[in-house]
Protein backbone atom coordinates (compact mmCIF):
# COMPACT_ATOMS: atom_id res chain seq x y z
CA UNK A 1 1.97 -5.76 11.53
CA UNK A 2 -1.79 -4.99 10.99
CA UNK A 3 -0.76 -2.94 7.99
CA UNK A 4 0.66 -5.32 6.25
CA UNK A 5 -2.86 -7.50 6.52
CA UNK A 6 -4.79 -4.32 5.36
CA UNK A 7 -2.41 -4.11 2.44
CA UNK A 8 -3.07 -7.80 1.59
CA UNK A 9 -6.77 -7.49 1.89
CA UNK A 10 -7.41 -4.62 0.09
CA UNK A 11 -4.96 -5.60 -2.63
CA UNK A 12 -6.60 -9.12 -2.87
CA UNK A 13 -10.12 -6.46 -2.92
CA UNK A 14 -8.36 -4.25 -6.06
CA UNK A 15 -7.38 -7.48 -8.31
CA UNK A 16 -11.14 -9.12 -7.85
CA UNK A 17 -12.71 -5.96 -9.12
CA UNK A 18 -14.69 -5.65 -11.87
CA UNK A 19 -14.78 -1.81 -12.16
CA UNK A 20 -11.67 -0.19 -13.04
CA UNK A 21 -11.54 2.84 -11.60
CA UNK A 22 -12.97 1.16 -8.18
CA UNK A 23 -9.65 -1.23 -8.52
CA UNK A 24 -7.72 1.34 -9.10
CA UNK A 25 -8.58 3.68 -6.22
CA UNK A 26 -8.07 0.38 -3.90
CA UNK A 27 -4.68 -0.13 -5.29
CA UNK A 28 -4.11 3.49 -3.95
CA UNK A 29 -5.40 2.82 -0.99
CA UNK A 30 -3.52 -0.51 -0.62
CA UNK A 31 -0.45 1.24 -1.28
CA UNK A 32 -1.13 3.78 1.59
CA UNK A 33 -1.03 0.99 4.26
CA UNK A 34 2.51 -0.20 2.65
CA UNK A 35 3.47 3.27 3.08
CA UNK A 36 2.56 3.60 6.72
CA UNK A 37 3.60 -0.31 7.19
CA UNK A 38 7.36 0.67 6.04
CA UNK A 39 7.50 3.35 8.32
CA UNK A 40 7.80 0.33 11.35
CA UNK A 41 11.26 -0.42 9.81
CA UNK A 42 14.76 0.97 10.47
CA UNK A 43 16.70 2.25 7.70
CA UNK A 44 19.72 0.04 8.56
CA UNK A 45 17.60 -2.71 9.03
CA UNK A 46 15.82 -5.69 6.53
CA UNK A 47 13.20 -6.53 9.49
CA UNK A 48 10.85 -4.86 11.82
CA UNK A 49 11.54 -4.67 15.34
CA UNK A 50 9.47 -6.72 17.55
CA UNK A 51 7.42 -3.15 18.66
CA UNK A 52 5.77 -2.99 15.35
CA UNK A 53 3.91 -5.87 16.14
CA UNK A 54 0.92 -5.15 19.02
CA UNK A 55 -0.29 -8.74 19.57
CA UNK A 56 1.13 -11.41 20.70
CA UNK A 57 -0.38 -13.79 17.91
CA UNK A 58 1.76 -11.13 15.37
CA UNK A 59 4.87 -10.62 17.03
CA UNK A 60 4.68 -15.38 17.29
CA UNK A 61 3.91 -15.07 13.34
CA UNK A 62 6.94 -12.67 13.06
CA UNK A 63 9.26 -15.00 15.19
CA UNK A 64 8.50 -17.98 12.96
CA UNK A 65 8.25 -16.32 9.66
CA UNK A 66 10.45 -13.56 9.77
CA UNK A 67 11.32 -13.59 5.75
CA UNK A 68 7.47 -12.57 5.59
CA UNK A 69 8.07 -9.25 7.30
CA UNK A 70 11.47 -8.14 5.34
CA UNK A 71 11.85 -4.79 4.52
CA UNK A 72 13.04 -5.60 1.23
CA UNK A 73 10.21 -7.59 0.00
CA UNK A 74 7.36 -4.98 0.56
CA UNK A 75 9.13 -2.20 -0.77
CA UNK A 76 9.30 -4.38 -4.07
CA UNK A 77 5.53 -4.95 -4.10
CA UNK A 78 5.27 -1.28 -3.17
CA UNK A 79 7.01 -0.81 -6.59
CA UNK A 80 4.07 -2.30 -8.56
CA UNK A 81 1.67 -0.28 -7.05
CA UNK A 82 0.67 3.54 -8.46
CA UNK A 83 1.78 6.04 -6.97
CA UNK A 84 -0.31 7.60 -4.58
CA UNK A 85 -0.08 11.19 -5.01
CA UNK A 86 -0.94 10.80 -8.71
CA UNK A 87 -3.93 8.44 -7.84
CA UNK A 88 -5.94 10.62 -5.55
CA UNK A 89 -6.23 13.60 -3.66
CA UNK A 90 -6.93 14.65 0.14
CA UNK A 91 -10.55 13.89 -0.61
CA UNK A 92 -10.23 10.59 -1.92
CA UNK A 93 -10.78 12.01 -5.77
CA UNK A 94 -8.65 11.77 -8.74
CA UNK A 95 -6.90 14.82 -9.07
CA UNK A 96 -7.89 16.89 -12.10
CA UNK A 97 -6.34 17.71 -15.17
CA UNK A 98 -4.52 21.17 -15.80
CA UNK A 99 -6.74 23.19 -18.70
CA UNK A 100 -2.92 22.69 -20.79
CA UNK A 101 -2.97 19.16 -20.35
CA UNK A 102 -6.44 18.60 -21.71
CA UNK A 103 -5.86 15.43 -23.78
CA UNK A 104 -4.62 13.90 -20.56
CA UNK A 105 -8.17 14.58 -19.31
CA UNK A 106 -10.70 11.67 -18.76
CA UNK A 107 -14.31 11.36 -20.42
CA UNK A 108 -16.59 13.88 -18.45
C-alpha cells in the first residue's frame, strides 16, 4: 500500500527535523496518509485485502510479509501521532486560537 510508504517517509522526514513546527506539521501530514491507508482495511478484518495493493511488487511484499500490513499495528502508530484536526486546517495552517483562550495562543 503506497500509503503506508508515504507514511514511513514522511514520518522518517518529521523525526530528522530540526525545526519544530516544520516536524510537527509533517507528523500531521504523516498521519493523514495512515488515515487514508486504514481506510483499505475491513472492519472485521486484521489485514488488507489483496486490492489495496496496485503493483505487483506490493501485493508479493504483502504475500511474504503480511504481519507488516496488519491493521492492528498501524492504528497503534496512528496513536502516537497528533491529531490532525487540531494540527492544521484546510489550508495547511495551524488553526488559531479563540480570543477566550488567549494564553493557549502562540508567540505572534
Amino acid at each position: 500500500m503506497g500509503w503506508l510508504t508515504l507514511f514511513s517517509t514522511i514520518l522518517s522526514a518529521s523525526e530528522k527535523e530540526k525545526n519544530k513546527k516544520t516536524a510537527k506539521s509533517l507528523a500531521a501530514e504523516a498521519a493523514l496518509c495512515l488515515d487514508e491507508a486504514v481506510k483499505f482495511f475491513r472492519p472485521d478484518c486484521d489485514l488488507p485485502d489483496e486490492g489495496a495493493f496496485f503493483t505487483e511488487n506490493s501485493r508479493r511484499r504483502f504475500r511474504a510479509h503480511p504481519g507488516h500490513f496488519a491493521q492492528s499495528k498501524w492504528r497503534e502508530r496512528r496513536l502516537l501521532l497528533p491529531d490532525v484536526k487540531a494540527a492544521v486546517t484546510a489550508d495547511g495552517r495551524a488553526p488559531r486560537a479563540r480570543w477566550w483562550q488567549f494564553w493557549k495562543a502562540g508567540p505572534g
